[in-house]
N, C-alpha and C. Protein backbone atom coordinates (compact mmCIF):
# COMPACT_ATOMS: atom_id res chain seq x y z
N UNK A 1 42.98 103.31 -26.58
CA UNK A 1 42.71 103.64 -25.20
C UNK A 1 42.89 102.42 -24.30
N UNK A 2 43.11 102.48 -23.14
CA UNK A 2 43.42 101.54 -22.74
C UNK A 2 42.43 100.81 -21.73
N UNK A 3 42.41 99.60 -21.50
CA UNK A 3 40.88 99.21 -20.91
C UNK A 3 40.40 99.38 -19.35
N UNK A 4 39.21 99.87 -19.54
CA UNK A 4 38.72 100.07 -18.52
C UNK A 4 38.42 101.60 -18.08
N UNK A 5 39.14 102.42 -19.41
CA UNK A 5 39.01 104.31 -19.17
C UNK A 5 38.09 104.60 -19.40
N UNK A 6 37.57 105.01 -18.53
CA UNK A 6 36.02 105.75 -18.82
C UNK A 6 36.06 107.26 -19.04
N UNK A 7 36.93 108.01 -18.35
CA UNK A 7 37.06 109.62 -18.48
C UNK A 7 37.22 110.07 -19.74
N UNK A 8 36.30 110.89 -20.04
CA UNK A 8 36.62 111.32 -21.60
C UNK A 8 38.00 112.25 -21.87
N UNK A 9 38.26 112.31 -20.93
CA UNK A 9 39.66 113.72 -20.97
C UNK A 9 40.93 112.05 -21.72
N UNK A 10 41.83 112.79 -22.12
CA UNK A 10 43.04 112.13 -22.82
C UNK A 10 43.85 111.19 -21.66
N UNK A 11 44.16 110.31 -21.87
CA UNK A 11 45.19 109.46 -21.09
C UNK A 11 46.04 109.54 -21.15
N UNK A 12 47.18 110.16 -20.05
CA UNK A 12 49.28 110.75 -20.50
C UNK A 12 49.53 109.34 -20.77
N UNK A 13 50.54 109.89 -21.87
CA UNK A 13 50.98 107.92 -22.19
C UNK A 13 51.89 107.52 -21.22
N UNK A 14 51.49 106.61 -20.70
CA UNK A 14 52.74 105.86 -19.52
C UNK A 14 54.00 105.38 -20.01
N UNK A 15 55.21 105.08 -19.35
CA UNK A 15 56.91 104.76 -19.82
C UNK A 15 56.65 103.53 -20.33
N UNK A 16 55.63 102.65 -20.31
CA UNK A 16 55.67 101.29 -20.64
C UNK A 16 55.03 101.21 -22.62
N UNK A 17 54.88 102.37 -23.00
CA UNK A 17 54.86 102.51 -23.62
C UNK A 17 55.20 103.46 -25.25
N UNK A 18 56.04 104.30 -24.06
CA UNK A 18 57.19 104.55 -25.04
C UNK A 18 58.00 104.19 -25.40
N UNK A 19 59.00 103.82 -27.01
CA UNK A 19 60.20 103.38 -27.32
C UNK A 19 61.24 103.42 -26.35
N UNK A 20 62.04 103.22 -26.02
CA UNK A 20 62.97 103.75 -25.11
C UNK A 20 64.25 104.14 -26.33
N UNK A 21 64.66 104.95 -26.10
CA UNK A 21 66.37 105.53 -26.76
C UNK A 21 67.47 106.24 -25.67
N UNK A 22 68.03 106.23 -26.67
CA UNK A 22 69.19 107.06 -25.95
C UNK A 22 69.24 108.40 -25.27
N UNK A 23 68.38 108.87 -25.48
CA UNK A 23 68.46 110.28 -24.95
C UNK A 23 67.31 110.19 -23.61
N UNK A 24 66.66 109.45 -23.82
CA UNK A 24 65.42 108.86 -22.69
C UNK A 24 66.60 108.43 -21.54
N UNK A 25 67.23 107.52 -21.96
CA UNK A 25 68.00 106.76 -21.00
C UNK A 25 68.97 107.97 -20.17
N UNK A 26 69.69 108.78 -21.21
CA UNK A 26 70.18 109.92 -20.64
C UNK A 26 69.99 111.07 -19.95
N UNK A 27 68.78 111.18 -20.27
CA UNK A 27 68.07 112.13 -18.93
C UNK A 27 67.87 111.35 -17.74
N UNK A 28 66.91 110.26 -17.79
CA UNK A 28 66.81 109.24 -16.97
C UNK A 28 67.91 109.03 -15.55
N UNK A 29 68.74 108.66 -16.44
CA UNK A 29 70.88 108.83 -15.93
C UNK A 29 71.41 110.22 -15.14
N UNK A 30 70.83 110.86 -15.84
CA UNK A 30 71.40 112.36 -15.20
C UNK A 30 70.50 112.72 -13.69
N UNK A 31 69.25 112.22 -14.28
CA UNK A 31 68.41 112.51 -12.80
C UNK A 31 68.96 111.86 -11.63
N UNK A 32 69.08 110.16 -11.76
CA UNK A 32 69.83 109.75 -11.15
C UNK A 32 70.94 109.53 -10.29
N UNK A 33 71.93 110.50 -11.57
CA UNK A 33 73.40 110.70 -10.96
C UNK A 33 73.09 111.82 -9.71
N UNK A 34 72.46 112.63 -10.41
CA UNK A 34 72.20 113.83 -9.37
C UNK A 34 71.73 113.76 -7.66
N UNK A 35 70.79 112.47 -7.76
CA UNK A 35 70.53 111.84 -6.66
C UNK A 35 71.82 111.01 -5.94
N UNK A 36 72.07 110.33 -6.73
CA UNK A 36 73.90 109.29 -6.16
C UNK A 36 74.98 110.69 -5.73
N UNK A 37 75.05 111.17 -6.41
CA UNK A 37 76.15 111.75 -5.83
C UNK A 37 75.83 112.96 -4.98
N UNK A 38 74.47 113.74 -4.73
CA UNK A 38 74.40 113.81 -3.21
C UNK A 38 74.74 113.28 -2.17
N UNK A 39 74.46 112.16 -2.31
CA UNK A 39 74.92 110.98 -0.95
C UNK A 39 75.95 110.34 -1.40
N UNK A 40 76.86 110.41 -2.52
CA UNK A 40 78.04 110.02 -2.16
C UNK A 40 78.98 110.94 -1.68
N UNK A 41 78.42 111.95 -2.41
CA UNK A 41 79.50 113.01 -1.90
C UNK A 41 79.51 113.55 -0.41
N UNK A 42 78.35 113.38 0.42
CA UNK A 42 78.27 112.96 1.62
C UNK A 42 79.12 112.28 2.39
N UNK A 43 79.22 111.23 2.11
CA UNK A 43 79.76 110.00 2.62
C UNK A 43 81.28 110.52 2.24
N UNK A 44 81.51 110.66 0.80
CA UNK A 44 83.00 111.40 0.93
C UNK A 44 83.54 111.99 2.18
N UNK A 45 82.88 113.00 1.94
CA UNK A 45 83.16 114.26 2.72
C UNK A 45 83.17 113.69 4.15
N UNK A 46 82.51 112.71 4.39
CA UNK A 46 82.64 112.07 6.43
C UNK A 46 84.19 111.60 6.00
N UNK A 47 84.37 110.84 4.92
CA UNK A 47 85.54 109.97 4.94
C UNK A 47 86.72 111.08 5.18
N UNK A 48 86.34 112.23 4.50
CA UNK A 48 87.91 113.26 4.28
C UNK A 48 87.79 113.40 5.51
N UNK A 49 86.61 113.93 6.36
CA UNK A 49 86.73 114.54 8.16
C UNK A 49 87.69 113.27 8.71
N UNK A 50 87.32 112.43 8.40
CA UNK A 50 88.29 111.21 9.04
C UNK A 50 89.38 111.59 8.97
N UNK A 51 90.16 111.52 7.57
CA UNK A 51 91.61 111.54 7.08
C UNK A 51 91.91 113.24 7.88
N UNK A 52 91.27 114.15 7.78
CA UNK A 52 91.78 115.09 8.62
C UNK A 52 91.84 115.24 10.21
N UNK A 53 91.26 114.69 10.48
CA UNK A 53 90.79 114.30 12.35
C UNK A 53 92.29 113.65 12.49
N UNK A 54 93.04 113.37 11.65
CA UNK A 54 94.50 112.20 12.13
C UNK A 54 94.11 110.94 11.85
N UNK A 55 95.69 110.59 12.10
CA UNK A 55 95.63 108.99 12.01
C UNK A 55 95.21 107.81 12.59
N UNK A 56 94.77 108.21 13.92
CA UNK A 56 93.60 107.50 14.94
C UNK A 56 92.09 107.31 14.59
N UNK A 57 91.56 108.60 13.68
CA UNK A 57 90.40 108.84 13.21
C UNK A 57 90.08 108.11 11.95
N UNK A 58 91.49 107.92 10.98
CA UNK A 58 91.30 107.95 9.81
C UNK A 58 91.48 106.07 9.84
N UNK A 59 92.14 105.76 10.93
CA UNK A 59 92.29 104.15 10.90
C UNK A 59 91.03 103.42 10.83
N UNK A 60 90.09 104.56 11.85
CA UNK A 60 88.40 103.66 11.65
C UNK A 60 87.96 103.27 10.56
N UNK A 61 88.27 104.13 9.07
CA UNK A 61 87.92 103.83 8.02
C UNK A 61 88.75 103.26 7.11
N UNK A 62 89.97 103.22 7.22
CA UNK A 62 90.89 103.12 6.08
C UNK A 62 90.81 101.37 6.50
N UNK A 63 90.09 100.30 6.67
CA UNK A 63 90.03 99.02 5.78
C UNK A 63 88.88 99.10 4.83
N UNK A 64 88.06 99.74 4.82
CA UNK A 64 87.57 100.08 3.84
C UNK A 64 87.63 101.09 2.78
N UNK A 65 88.36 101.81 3.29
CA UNK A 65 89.25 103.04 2.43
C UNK A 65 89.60 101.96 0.74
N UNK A 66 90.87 101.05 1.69
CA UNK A 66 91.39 100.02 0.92
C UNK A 66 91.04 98.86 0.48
N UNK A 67 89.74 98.67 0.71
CA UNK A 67 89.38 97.51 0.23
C UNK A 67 88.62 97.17 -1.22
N UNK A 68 88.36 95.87 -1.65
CA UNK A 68 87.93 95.92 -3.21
C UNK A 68 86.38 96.47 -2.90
N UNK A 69 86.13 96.70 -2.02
CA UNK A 69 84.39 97.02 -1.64
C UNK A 69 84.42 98.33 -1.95
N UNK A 70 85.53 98.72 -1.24
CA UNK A 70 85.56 101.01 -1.33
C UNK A 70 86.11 101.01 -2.57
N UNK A 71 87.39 100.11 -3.53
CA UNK A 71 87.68 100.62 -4.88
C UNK A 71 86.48 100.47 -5.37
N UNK A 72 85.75 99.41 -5.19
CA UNK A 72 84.58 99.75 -6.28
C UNK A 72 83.65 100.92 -5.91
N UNK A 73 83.65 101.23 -4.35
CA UNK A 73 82.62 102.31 -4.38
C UNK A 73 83.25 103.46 -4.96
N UNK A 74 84.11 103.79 -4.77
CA UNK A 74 84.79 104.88 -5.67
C UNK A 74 84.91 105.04 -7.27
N UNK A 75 85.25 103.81 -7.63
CA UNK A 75 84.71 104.04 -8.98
C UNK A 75 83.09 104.39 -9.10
N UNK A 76 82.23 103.60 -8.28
CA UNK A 76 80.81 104.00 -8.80
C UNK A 76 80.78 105.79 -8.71
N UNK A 77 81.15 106.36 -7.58
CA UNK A 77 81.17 107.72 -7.22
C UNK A 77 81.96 108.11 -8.48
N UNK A 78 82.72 107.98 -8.72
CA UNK A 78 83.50 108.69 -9.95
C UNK A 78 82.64 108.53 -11.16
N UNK A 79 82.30 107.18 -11.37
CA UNK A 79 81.54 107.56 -12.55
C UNK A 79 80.90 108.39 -12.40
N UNK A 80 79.94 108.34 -11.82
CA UNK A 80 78.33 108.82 -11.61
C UNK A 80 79.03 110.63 -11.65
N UNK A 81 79.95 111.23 -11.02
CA UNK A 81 80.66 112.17 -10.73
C UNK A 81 81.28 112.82 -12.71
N UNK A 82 81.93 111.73 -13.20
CA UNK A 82 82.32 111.96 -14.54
C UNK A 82 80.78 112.16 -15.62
N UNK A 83 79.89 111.56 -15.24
CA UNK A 83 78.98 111.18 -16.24
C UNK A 83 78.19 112.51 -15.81
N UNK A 84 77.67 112.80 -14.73
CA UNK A 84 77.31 113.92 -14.59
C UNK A 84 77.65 115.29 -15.30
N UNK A 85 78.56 114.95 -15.20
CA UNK A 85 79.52 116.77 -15.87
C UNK A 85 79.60 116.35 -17.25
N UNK A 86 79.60 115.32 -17.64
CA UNK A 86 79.58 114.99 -18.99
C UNK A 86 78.23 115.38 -19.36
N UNK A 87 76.93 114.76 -19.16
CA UNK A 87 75.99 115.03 -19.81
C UNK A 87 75.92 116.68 -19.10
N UNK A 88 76.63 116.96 -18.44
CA UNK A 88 75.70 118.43 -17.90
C UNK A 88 76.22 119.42 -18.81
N UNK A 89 77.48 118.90 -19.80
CA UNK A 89 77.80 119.95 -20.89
C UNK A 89 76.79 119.44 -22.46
N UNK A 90 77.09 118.64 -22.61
CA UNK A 90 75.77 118.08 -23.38
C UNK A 90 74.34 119.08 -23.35
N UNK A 91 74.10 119.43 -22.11
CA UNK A 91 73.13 120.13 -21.50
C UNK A 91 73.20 121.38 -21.74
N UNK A 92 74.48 122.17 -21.38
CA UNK A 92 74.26 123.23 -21.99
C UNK A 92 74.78 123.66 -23.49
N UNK A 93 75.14 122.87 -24.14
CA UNK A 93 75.37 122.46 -25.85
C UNK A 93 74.27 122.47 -25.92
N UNK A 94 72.61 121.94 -25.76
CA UNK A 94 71.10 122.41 -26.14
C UNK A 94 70.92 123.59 -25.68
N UNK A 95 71.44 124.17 -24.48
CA UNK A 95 70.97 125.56 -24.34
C UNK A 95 71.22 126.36 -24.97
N UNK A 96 72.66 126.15 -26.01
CA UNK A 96 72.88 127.30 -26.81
C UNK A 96 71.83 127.02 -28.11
N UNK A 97 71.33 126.31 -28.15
CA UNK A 97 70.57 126.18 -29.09
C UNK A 97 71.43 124.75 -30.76
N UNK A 98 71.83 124.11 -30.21
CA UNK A 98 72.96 123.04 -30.85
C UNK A 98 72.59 121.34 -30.66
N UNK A 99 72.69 120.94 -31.34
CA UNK A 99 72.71 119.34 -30.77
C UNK A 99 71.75 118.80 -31.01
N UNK A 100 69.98 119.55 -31.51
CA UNK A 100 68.82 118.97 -31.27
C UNK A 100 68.08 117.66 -32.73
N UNK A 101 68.99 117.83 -33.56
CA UNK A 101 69.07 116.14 -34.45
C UNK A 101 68.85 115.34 -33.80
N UNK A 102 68.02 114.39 -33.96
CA UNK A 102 67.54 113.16 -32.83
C UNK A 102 68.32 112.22 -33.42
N UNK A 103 69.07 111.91 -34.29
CA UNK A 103 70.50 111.36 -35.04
C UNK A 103 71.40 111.85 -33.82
N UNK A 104 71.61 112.63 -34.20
CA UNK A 104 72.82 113.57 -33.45
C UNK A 104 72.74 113.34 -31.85
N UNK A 105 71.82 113.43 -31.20
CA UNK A 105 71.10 113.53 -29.91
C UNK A 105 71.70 111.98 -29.46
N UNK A 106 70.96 111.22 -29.97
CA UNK A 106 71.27 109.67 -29.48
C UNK A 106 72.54 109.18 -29.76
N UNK A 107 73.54 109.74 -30.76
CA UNK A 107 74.51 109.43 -30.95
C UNK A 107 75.71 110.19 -29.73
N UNK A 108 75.40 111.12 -29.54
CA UNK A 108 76.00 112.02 -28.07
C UNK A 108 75.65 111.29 -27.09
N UNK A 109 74.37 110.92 -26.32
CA UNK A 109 73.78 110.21 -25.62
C UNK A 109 75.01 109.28 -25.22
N UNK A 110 75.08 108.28 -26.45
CA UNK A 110 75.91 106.69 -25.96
C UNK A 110 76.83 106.71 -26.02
N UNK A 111 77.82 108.28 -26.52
CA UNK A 111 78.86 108.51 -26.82
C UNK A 111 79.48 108.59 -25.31
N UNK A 112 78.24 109.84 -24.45
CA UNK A 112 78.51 110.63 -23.24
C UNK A 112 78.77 108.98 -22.17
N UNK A 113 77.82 107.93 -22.80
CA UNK A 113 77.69 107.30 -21.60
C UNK A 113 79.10 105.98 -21.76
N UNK A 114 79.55 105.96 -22.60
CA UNK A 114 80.55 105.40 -22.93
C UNK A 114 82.22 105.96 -22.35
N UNK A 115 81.95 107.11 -22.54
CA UNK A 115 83.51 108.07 -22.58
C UNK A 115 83.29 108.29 -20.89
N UNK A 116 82.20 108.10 -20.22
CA UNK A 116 82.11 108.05 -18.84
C UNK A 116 82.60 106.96 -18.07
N UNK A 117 82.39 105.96 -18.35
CA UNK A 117 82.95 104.59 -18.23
C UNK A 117 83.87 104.58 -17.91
N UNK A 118 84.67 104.41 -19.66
CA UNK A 118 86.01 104.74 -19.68
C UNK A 118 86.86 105.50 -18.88
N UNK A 119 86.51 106.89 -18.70
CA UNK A 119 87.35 107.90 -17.77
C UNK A 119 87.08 107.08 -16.49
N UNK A 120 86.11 107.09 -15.67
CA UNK A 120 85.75 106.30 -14.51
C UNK A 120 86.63 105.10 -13.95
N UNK A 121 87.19 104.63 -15.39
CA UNK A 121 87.75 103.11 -15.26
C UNK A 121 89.37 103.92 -15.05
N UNK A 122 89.51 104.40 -15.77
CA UNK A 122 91.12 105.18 -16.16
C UNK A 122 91.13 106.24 -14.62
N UNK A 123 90.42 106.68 -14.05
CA UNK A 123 90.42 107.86 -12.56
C UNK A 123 91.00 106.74 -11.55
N UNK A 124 89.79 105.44 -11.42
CA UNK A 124 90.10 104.52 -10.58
C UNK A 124 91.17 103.94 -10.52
N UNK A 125 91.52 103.13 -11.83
CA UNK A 125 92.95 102.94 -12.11
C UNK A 125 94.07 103.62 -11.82
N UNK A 126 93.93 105.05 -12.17
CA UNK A 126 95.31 105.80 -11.63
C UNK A 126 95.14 106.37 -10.26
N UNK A 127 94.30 106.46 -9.44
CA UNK A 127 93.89 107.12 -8.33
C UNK A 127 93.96 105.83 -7.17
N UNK A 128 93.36 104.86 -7.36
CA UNK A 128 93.49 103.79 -6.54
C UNK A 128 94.97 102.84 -6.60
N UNK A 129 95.51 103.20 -8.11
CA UNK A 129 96.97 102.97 -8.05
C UNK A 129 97.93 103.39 -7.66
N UNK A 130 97.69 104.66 -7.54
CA UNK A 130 98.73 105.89 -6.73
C UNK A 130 98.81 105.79 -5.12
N UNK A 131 97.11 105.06 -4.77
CA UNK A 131 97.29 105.04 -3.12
C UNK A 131 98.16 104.11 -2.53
N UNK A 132 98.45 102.71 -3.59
CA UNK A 132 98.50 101.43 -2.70
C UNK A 132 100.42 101.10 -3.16
């Protein structure tokens, strides 16, 4: 127990004291993404009104469109965008009732968060290469 509890009722164990793994980290991640890419996809979506408003509209943004500040924000959006849909099939692979080996589980986990990366790195690469 931890010091200073006086309530006889049970104490929820706090994050500072659970192991941390892979599948912790991956929910964790997914909550996350879900939050990021609300508001990136936001911010997208002002940027496309730009590029459609014309080329007067779209000039306000396009040094940052092109710059190493927006490639990187775009990769972050892409990941977060790839990793999402990644674990969200992961997600429903447990709903069918599949996957629940905690072997198996953590090994998907770092697999999902790896192959997210990667694609992320490979979208940016060919997508930010195609613009310039």
């Amino acid at each position: 127990m931890a010091k200073g509890w006086t309530d006889k009722r049970p104490m929820s164990p706090h994050i500072s004291i659970w192991k941390w793994h892979p599948t912790m980290l991956s929910s964790i991640l997914h909550r996350a993404t879900g939050i990021v890419l609300y508001i990136g996809l936001i911010k997208l979506a002002v940027v496309l009104a730009f590029l459609a408003a014309g080329p007067q509209w779209f000039a306000k943004v396009e040094p940052f469109v092109y710059s190493r500040i927006g490639a990187f924000a775009f990769f972050f959006v892409v990941g977060v965008l790839v990793y999402h849909f990644l674990n969200g099939i992961r997600h429903l692979v447990w709903d069918i009732g599949a996957g629940f080996n905690p072997k198996l589980a953590n090994m998907v986990s770092l697999v999902t968060i790896l192959v997210s990366a990667i694609l992320a790195a490979y979208l940016t690469w060919l997508l930010t290469g195609a613009i310039s």
